[in-house]
N, C-alpha and C. Protein backbone atom coordinates (compact mmCIF):
# COMPACT_ATOMS: atom_id res chain seq x y z
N UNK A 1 -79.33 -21.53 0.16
CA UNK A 1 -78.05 -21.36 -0.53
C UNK A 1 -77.79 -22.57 -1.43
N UNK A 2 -76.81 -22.32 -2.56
CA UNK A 2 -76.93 -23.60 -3.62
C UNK A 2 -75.96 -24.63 -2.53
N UNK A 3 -76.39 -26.08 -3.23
CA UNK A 3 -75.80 -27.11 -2.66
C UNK A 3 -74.64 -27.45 -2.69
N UNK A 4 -74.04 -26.84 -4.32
CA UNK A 4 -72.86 -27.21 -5.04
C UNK A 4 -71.79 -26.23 -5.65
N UNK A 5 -70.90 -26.76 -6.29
CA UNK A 5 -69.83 -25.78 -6.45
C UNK A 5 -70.49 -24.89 -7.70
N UNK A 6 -71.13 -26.00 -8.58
CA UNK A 6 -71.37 -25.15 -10.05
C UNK A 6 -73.07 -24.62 -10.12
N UNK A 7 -73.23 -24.61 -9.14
CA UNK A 7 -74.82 -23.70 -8.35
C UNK A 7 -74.18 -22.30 -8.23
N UNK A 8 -73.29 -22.24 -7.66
CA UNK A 8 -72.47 -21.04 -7.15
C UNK A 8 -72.27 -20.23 -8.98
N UNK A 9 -71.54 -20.96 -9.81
CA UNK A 9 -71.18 -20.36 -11.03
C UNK A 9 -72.70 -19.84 -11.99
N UNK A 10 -73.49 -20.91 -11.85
CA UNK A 10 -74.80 -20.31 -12.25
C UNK A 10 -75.13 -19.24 -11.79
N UNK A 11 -75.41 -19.47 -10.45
CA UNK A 11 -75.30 -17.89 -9.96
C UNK A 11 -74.86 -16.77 -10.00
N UNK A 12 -73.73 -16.61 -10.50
CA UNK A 12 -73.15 -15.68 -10.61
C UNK A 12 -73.02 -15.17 -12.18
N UNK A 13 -73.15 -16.33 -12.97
CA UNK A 13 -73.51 -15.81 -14.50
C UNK A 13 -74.78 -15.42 -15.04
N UNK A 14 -75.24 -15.06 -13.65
CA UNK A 14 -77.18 -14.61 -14.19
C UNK A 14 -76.89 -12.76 -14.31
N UNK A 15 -77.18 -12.21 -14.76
CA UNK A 15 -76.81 -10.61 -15.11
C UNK A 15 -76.04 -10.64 -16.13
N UNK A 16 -75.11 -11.48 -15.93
CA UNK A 16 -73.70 -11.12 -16.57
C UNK A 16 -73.81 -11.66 -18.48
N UNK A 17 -73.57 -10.90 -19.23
CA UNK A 17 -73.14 -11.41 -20.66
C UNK A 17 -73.61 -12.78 -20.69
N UNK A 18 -74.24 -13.47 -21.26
CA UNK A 18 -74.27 -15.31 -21.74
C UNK A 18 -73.42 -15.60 -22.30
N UNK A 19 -72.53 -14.99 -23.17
CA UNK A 19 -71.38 -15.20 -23.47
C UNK A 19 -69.71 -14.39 -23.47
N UNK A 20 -69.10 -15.26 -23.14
CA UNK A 20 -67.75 -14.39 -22.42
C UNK A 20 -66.51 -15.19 -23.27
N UNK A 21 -66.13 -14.74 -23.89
CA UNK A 21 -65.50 -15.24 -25.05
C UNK A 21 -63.08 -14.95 -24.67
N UNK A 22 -63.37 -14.24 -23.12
CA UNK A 22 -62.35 -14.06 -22.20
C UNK A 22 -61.86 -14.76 -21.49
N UNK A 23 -61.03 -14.38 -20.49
CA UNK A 23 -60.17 -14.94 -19.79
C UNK A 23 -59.87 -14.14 -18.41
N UNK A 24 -59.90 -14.65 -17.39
CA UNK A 24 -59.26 -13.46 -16.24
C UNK A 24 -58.11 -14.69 -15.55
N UNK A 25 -57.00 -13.72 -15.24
CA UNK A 25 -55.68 -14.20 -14.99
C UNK A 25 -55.16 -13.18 -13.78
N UNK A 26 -54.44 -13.49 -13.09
CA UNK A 26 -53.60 -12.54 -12.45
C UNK A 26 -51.87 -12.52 -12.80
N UNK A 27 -51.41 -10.81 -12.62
CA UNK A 27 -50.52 -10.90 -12.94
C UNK A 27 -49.81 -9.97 -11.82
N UNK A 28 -48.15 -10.69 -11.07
CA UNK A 28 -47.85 -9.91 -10.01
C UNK A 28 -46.60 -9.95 -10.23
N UNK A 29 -45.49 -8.92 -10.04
CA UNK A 29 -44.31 -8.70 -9.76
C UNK A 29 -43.85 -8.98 -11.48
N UNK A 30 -44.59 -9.27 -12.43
CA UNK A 30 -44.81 -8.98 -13.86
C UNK A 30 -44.59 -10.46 -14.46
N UNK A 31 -45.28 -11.33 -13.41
CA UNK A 31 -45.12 -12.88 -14.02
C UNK A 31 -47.06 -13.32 -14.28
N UNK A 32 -47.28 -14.25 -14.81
CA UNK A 32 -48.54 -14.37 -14.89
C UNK A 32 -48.97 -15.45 -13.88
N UNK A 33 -50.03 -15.68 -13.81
CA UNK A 33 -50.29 -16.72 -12.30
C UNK A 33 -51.77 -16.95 -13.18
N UNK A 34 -51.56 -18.07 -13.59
CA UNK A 34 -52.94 -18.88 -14.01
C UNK A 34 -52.57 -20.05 -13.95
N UNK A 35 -53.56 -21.25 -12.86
CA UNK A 35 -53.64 -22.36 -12.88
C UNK A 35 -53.57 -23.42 -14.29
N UNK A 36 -53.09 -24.34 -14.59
CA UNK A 36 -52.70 -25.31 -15.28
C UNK A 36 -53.96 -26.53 -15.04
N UNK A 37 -54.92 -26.68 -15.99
CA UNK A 37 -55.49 -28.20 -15.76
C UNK A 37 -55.19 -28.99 -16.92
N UNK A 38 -55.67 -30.51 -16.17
CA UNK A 38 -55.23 -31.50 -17.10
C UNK A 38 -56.07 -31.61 -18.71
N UNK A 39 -57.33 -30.82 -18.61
CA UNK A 39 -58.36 -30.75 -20.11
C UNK A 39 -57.10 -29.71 -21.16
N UNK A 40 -56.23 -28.81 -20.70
CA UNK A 40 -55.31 -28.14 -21.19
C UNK A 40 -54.79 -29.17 -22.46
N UNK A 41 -54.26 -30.34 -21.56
CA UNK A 41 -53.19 -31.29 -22.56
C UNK A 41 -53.80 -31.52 -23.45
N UNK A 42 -55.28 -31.80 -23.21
CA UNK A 42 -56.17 -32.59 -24.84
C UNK A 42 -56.34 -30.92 -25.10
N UNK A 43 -56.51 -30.03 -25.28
CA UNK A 43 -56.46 -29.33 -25.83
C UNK A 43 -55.09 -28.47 -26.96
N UNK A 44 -54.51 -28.87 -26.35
CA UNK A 44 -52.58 -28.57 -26.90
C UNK A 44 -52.95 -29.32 -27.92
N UNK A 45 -52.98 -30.89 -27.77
CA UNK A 45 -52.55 -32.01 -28.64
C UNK A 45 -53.50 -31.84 -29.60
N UNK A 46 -55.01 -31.49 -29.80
CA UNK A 46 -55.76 -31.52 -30.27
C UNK A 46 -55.50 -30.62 -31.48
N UNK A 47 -54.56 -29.46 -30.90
CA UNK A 47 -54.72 -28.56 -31.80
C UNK A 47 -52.84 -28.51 -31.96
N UNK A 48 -52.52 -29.29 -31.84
CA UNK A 48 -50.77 -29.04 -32.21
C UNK A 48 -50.27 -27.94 -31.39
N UNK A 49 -50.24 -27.99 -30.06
CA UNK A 49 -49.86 -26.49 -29.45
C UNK A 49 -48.93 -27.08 -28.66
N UNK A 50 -48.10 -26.01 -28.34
CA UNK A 50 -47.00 -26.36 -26.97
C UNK A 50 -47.30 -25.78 -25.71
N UNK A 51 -46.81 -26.60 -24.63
CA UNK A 51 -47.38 -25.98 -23.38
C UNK A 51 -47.20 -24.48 -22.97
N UNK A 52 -46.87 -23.93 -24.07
CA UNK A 52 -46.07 -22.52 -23.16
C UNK A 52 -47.43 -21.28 -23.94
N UNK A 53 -47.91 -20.97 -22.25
CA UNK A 53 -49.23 -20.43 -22.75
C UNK A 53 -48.75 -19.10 -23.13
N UNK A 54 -50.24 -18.30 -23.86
CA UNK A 54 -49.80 -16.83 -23.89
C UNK A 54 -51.03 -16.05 -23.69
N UNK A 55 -50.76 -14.85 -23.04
CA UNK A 55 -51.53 -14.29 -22.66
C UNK A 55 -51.88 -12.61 -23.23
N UNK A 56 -52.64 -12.28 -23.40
CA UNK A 56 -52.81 -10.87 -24.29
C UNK A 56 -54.04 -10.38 -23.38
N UNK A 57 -53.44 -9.23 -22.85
CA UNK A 57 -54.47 -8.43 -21.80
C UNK A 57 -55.65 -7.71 -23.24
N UNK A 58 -56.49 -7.56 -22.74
CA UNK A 58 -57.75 -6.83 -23.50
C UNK A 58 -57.21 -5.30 -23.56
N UNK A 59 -57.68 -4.27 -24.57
CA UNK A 59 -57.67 -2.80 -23.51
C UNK A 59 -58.44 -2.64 -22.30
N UNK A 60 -57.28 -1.60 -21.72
CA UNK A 60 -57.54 -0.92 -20.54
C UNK A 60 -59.37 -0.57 -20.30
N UNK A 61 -60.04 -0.01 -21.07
CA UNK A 61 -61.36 0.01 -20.67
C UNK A 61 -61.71 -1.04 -20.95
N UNK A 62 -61.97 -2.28 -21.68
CA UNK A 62 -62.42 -3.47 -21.84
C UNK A 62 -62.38 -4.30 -20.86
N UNK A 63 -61.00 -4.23 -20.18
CA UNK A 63 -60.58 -4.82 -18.82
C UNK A 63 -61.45 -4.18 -17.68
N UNK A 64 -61.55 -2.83 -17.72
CA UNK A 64 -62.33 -2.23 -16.45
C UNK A 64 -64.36 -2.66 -16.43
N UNK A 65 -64.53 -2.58 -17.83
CA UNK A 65 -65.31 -2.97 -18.06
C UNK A 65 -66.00 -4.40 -17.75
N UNK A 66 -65.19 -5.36 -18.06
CA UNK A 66 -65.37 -6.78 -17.70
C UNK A 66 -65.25 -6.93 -16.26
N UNK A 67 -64.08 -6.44 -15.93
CA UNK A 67 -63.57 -6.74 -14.25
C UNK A 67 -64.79 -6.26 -13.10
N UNK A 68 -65.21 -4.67 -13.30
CA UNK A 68 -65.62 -4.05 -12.93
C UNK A 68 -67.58 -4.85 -12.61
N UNK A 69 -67.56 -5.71 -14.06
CA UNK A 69 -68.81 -6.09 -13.95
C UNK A 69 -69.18 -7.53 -12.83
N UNK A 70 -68.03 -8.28 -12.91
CA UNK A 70 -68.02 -9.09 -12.59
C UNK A 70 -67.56 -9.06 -10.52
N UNK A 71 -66.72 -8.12 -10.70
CA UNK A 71 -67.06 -7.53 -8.89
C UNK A 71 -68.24 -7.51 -8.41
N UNK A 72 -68.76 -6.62 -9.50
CA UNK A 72 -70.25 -6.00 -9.06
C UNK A 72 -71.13 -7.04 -8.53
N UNK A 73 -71.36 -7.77 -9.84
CA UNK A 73 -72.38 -9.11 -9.53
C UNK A 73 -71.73 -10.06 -8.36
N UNK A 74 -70.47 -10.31 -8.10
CA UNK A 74 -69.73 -11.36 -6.78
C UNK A 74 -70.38 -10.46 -5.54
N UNK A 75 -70.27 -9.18 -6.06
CA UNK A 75 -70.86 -8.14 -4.57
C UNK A 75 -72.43 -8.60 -4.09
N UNK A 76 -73.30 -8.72 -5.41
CA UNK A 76 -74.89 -8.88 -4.37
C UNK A 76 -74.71 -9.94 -4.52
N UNK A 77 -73.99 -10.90 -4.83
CA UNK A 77 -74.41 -12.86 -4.55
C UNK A 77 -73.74 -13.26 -3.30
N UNK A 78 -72.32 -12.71 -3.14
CA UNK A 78 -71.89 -13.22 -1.95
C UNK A 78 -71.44 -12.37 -0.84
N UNK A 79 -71.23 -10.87 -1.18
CA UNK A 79 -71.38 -10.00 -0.54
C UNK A 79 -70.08 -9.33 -0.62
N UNK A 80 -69.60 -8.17 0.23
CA UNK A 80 -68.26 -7.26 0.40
C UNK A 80 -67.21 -8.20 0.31
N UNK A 81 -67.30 -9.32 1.05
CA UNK A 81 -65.96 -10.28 1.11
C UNK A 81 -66.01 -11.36 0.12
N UNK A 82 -66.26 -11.17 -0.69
CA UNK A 82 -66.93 -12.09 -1.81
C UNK A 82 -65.40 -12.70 -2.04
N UNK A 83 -64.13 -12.16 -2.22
CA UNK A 83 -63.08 -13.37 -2.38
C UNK A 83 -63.11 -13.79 -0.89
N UNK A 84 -62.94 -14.08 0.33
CA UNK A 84 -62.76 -14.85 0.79
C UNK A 84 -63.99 -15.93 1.02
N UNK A 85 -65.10 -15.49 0.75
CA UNK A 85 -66.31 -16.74 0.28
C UNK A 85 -65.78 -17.31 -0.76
N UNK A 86 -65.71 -17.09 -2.10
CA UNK A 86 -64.91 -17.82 -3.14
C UNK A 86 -63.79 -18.96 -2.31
N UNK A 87 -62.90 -18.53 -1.82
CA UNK A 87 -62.16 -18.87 -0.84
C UNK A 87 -62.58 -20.57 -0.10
N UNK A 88 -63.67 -20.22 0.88
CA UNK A 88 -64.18 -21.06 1.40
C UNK A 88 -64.92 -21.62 0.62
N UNK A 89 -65.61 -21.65 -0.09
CA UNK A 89 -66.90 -22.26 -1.14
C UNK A 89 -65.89 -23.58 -1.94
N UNK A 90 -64.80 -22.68 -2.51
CA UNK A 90 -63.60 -23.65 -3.22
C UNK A 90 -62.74 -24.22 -2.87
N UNK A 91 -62.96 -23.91 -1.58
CA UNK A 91 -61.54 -24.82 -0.46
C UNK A 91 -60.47 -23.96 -1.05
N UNK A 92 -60.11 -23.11 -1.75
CA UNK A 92 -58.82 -22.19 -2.01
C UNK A 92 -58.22 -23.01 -3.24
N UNK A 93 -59.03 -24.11 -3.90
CA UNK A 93 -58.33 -24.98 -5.41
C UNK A 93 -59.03 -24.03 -6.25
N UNK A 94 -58.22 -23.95 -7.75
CA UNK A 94 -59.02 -23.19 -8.69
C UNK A 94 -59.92 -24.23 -9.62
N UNK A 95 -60.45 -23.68 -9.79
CA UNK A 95 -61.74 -24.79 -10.53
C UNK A 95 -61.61 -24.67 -12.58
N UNK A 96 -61.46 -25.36 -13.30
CA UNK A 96 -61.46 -25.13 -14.89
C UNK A 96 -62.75 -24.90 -15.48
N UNK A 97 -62.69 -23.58 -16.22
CA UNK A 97 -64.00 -23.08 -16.23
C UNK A 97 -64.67 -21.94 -15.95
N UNK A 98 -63.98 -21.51 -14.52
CA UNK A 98 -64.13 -20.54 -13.88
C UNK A 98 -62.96 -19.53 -13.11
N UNK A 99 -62.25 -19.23 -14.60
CA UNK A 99 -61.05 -18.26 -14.18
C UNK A 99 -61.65 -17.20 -13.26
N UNK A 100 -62.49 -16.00 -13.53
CA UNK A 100 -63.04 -14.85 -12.26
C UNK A 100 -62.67 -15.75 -11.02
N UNK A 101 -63.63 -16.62 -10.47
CA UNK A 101 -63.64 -17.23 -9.40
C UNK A 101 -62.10 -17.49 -9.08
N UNK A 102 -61.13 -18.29 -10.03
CA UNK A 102 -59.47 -18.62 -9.41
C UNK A 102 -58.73 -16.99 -9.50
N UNK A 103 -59.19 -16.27 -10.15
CA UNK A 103 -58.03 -15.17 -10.22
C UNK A 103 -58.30 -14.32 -9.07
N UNK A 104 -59.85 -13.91 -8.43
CA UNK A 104 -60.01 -13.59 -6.84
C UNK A 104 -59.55 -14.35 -5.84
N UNK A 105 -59.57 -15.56 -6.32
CA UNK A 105 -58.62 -16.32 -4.88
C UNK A 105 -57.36 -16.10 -5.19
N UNK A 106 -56.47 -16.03 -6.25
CA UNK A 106 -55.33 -15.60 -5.75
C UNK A 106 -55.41 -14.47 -5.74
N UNK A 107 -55.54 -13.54 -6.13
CA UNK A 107 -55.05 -12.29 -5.59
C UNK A 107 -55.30 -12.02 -4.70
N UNK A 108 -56.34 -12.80 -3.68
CA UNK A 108 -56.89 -12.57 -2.38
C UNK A 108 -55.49 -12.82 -1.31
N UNK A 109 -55.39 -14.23 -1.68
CA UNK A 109 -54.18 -15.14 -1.15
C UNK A 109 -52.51 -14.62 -1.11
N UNK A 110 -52.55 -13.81 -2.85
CA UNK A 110 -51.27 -13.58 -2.51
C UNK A 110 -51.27 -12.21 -3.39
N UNK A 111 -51.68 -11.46 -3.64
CA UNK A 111 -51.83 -10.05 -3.87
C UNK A 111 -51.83 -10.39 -5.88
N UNK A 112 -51.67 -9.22 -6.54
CA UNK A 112 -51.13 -8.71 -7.62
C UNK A 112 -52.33 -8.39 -8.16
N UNK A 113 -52.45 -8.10 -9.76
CA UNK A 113 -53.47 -7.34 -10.17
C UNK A 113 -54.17 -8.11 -10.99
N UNK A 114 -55.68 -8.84 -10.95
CA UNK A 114 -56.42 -9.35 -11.84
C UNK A 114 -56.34 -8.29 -13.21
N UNK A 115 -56.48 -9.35 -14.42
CA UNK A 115 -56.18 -9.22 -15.80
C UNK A 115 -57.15 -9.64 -16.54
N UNK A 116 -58.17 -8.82 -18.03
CA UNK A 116 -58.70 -10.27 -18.58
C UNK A 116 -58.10 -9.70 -19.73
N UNK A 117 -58.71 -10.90 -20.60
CA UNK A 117 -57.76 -10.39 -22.16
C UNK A 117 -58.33 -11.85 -22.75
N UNK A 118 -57.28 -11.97 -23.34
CA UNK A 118 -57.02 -13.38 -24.90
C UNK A 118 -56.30 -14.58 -23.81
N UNK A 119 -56.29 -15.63 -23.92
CA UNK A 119 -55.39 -16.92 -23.50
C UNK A 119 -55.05 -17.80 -24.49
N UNK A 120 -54.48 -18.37 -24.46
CA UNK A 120 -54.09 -19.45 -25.49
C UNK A 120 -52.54 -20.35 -24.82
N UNK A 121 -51.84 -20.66 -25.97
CA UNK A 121 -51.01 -21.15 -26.42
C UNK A 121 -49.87 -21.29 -27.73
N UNK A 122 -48.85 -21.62 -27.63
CA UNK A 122 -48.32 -21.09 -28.35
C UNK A 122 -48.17 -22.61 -29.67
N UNK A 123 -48.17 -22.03 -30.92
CA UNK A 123 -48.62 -23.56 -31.40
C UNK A 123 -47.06 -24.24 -31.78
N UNK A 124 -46.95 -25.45 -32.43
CA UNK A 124 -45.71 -26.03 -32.37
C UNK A 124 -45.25 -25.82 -34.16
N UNK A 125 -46.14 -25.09 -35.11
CA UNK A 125 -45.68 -24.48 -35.97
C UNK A 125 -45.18 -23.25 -36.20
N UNK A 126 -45.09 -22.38 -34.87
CA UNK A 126 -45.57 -20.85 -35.05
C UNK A 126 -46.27 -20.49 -35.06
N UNK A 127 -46.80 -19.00 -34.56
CA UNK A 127 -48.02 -18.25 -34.26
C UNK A 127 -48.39 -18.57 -32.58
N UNK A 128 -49.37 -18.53 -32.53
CA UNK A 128 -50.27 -18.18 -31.27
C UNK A 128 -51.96 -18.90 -31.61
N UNK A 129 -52.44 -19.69 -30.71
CA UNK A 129 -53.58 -19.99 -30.91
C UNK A 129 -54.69 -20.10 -29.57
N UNK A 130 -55.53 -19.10 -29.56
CA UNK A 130 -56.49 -18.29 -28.92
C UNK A 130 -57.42 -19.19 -28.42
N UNK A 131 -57.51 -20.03 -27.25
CA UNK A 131 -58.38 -20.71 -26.79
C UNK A 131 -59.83 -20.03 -26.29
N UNK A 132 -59.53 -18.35 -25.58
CA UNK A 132 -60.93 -17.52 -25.54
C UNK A 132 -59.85 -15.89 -26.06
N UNK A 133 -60.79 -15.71 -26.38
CA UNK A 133 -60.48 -14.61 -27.20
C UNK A 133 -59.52 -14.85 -28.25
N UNK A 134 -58.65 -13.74 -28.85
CA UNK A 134 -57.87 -13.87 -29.94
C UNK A 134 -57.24 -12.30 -29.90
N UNK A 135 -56.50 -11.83 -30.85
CA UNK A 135 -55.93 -10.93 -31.36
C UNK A 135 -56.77 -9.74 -31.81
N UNK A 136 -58.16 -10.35 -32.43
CA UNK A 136 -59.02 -9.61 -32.67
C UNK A 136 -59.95 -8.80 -31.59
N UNK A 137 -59.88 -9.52 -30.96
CA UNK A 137 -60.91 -9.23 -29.74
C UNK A 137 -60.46 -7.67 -28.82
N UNK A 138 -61.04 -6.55 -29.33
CA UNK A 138 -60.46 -5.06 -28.66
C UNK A 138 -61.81 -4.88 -27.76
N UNK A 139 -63.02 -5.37 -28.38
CA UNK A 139 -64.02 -4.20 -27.50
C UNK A 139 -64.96 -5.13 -26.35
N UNK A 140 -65.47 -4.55 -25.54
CA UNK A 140 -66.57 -5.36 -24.23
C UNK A 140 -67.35 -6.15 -25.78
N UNK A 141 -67.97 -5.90 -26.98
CA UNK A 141 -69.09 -6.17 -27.32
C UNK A 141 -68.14 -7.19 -28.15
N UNK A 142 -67.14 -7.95 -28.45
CA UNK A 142 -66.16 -8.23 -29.09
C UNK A 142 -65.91 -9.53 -28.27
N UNK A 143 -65.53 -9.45 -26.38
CA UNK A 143 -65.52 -10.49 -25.74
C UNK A 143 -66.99 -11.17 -25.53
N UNK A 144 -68.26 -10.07 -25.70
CA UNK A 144 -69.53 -10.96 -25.17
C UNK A 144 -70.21 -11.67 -26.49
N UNK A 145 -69.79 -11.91 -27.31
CA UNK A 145 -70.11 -12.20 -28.76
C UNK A 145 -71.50 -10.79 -29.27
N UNK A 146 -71.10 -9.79 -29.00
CA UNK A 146 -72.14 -8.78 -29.90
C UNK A 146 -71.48 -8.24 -31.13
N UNK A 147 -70.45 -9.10 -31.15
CA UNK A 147 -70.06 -8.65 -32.99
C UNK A 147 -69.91 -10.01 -33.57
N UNK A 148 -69.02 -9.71 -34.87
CA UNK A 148 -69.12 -11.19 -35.87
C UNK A 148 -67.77 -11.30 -35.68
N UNK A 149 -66.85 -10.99 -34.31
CA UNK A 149 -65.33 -11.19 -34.59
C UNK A 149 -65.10 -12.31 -34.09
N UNK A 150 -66.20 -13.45 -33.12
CA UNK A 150 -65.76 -14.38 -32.46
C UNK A 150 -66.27 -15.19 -33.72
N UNK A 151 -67.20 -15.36 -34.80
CA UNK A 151 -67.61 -15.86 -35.77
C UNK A 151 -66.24 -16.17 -37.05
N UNK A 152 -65.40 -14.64 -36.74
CA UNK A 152 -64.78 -14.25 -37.58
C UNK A 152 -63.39 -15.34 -37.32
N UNK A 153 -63.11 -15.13 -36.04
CA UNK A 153 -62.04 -15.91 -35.62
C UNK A 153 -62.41 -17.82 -36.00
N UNK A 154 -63.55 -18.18 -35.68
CA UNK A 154 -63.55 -19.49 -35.97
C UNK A 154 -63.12 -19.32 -37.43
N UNK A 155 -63.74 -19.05 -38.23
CA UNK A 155 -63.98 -19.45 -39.44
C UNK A 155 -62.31 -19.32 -39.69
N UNK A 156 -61.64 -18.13 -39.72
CA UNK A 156 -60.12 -17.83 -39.67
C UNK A 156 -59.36 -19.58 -39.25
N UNK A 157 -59.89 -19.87 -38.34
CA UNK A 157 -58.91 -21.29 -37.28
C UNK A 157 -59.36 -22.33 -38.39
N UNK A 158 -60.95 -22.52 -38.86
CA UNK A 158 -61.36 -23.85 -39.70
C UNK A 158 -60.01 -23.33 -41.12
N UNK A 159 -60.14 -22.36 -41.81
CA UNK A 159 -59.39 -22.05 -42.79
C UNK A 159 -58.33 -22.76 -42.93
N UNK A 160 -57.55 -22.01 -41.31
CA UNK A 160 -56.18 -22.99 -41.53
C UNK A 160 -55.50 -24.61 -41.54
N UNK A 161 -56.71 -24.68 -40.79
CA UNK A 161 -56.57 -26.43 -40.63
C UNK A 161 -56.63 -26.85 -41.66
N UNK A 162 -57.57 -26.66 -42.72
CA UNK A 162 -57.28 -26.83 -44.24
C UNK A 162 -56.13 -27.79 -44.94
C-alpha cells in the first residue's frame, strides 16, 4: 500500500482524465461546504479577487458523468467504503488539491449532495473569475481539456489583464 498521502492521489488519478479542469464541492440544506486554504489568499491577491467564492455547478449529465467516474475508480482502489478510508487515510482534514477526496469526507461526515462544476471568486472589479473551470465549461470533454475552451478561457483572462 502507498506510504503517503499524495501516493493515494496518484493512485487514484490513474484511469481517470489527466486533466480535470473542475471542481467537486458539497452542497447541503442549499449552502455550499468547501474548505478554505491559505494558497487561496495568494491567489485572490494575485489576481485582484475578493474572498467571497463562487460556485457554478456543471450540467446535470456532466456532473453524473464526472462524479460517477470518480466513485467508480475510489471503488477498485479503496473499495465499497472508500469514504470512510478517505476518512482514515486523511485523518478527516481536507487536503488542497484534492477536492473529490474533501467533498467524500464531508458528505460522509455530515450528509448533503456532492457537486462539480466551475469555482472561483468573485473579483474586486466585478465579474467572476474561474480558478477551474469557467462559464464556458458545459461538456465532460470541456472539463478534461478535449476541446479548445480551457485554451479559450486563458487566452480570454491574458486579454483582460491587458
Amino acid at each position: 500500500m502507498p506510504t503517503n498521502k499524495k501516493d493515494y492521489y496518484d493512485i487514484m488519478a490513474m484511469d481517470l482524465p489527466p486533466t480535470m479542469a473542475g471542481h467537486f464541492w458539497v452542497v447541503r440544506d442549499g449552502q455550499v461546504v468547501d474548505p478554505k486554504f491559505e494558497a487561496h489568499k495568494y491567489i485572490q491577491k494575485a489576481n485582484k479577487l475578493t474572498e467571497r467564492p463562487c460556485h457554478l455547478p456543471a450540467p446535470i449529465m456532466c456532473q453524473q458523468v464526472m462524479l460517477s467516474s470518480h466513485i467508480k475508480k475510489a471503488k477498485q482502489v479503496f473499495g465499497e467504503n472508500y469514504a470512510a478510508e478517505f476518512e482514515r487515510i486523511f485523518e478527516g482534514r481536507p487536503r488542497m488539491g484534492m477536492c473529490f477526496f474533501n467533498a467524500v469526507m464531508e458528505q460522509h461526515r455530515n450528509g448533503g449532495e456532492i457537486v462539480f462544476g466551475s469555482m472561483g471568486w468573485e473579483r474586486k472589479s466585478g465579474g467572476k473569475f474561474y480558478e477551474y473551470g469557467g462559464e464556458e465549461f458545459q461538456t465532460y470533454a470541456d472539463f478534461t481539456g478535449k476541446t479548445n475552451v480551457f485554451e479559450k478561457a486563458v487566452a480570454t483572462e491574458l486579454r483582460r489583464r491587458k
